[in-house]
C-alpha atoms as a PDB file:
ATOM      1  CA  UNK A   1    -111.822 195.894-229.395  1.00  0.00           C
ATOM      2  CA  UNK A   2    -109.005 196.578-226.702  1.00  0.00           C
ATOM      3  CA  UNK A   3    -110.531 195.511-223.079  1.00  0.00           C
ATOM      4  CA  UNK A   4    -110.091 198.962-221.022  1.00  0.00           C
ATOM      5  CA  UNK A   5    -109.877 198.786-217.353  1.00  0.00           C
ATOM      6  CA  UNK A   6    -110.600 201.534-214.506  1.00  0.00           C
ATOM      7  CA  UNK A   7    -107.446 203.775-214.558  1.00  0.00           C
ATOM      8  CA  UNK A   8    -106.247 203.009-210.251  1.00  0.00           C
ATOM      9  CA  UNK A   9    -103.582 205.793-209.454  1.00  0.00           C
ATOM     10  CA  UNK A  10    -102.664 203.411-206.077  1.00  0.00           C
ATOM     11  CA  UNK A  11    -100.886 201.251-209.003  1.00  0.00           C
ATOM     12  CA  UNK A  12     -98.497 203.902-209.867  1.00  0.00           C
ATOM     13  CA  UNK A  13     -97.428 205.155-206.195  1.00  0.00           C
ATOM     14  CA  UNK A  14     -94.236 203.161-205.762  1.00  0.00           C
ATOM     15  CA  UNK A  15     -91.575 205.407-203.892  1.00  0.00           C
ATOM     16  CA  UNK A  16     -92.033 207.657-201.321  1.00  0.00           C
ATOM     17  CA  UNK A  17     -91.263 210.261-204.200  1.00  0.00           C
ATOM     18  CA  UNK A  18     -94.021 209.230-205.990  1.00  0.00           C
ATOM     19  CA  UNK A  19     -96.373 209.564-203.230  1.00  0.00           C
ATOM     20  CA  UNK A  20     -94.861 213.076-202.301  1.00  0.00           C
ATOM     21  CA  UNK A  21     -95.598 214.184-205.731  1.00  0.00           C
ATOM     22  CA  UNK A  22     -99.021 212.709-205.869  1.00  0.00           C
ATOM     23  CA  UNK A  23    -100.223 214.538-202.400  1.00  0.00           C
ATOM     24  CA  UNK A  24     -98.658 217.694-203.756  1.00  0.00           C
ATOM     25  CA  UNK A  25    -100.248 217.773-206.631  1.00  0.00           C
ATOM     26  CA  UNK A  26    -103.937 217.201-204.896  1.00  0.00           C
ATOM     27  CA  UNK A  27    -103.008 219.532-201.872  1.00  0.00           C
ATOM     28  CA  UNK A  28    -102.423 222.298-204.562  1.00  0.00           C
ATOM     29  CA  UNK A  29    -106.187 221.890-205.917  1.00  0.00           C
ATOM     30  CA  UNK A  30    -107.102 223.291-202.561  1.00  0.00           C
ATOM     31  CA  UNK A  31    -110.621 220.726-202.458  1.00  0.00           C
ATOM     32  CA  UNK A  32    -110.665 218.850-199.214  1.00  0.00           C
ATOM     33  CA  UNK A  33    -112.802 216.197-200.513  1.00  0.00           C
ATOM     34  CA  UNK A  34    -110.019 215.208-203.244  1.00  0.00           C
ATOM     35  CA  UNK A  35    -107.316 215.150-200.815  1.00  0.00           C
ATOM     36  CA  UNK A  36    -109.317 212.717-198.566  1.00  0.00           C
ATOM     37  CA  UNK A  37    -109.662 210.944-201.490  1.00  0.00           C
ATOM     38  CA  UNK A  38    -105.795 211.136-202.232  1.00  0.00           C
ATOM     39  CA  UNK A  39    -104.889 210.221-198.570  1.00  0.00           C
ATOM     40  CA  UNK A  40    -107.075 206.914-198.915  1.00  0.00           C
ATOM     41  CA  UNK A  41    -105.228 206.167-202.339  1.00  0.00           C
ATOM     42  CA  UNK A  42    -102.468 206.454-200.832  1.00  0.00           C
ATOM     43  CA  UNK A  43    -103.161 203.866-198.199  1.00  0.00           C
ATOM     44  CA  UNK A  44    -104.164 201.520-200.756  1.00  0.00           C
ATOM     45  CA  UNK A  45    -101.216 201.666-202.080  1.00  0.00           C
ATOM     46  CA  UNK A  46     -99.696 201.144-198.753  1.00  0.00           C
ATOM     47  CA  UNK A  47    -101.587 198.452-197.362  1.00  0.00           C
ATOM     48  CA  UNK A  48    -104.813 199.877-195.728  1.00  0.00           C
ATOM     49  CA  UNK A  49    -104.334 196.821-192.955  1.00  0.00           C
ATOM     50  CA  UNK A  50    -100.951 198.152-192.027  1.00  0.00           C
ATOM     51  CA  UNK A  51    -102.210 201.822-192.004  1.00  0.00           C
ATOM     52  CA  UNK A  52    -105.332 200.288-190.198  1.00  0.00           C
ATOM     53  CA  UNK A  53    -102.992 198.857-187.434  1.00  0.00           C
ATOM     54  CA  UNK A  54    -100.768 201.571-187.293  1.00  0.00           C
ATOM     55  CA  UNK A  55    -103.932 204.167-186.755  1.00  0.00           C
ATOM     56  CA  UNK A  56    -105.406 202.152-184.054  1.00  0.00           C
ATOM     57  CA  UNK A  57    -108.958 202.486-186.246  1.00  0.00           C
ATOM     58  CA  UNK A  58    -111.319 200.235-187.993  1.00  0.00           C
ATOM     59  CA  UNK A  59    -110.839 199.489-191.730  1.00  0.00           C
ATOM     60  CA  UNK A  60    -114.434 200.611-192.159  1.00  0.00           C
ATOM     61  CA  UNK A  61    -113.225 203.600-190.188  1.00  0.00           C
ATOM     62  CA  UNK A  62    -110.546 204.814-192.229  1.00  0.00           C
ATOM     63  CA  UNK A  63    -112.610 203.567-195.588  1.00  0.00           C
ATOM     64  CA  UNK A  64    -115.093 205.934-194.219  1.00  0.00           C
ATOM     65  CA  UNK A  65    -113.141 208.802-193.598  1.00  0.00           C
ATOM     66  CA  UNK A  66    -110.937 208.764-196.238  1.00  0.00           C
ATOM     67  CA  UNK A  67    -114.195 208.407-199.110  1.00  0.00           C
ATOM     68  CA  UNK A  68    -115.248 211.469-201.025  1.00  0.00           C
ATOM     69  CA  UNK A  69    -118.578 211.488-198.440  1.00  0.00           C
ATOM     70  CA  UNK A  70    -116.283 211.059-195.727  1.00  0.00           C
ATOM     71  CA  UNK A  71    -115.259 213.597-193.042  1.00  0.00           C
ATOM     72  CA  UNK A  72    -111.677 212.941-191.707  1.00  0.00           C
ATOM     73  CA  UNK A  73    -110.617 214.378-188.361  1.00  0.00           C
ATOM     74  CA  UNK A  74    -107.375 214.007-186.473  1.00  0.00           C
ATOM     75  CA  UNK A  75    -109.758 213.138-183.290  1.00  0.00           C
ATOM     76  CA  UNK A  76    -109.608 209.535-182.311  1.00  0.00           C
END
């Protein structure tokens, strides 16, 4: 039996291109929810301490915020 592992799309956003693509393609399913999700992929894939830093917020903050349950706001 092959071992299968969760499927983590944060592996697969290398290049800026492939992050453009990737936001696109949630933005255009028009579900809020999913694109919070999407924007806290993509800052896995970015390094959420850098993104932390750069945001001036708490990792738990932007873990928060950026989960399906979350409610992100541009308000600091």
């Amino acid at each position: 039996m092959t071992d299968l592992h969760p499927f983590d799309s944060a592996e697969h956003l290398e290049t800026e291109a492939d992050v453009a693509a990737y936001l696109e393609a949630c933005a255009a399913e028009e579900d809020p929810a999913l694109m919070a999700h999407a924007l806290g992929v993509v800052a896995r894939a970015r390094n959420v301490s850098r993104v932390v830093r750069d945001a001036g917020l708490t990792r738990e903050g932007v873990y928060k915020a950026l989960s399906r349950d979350g409610n992100p706001s541009l308000a600091r």
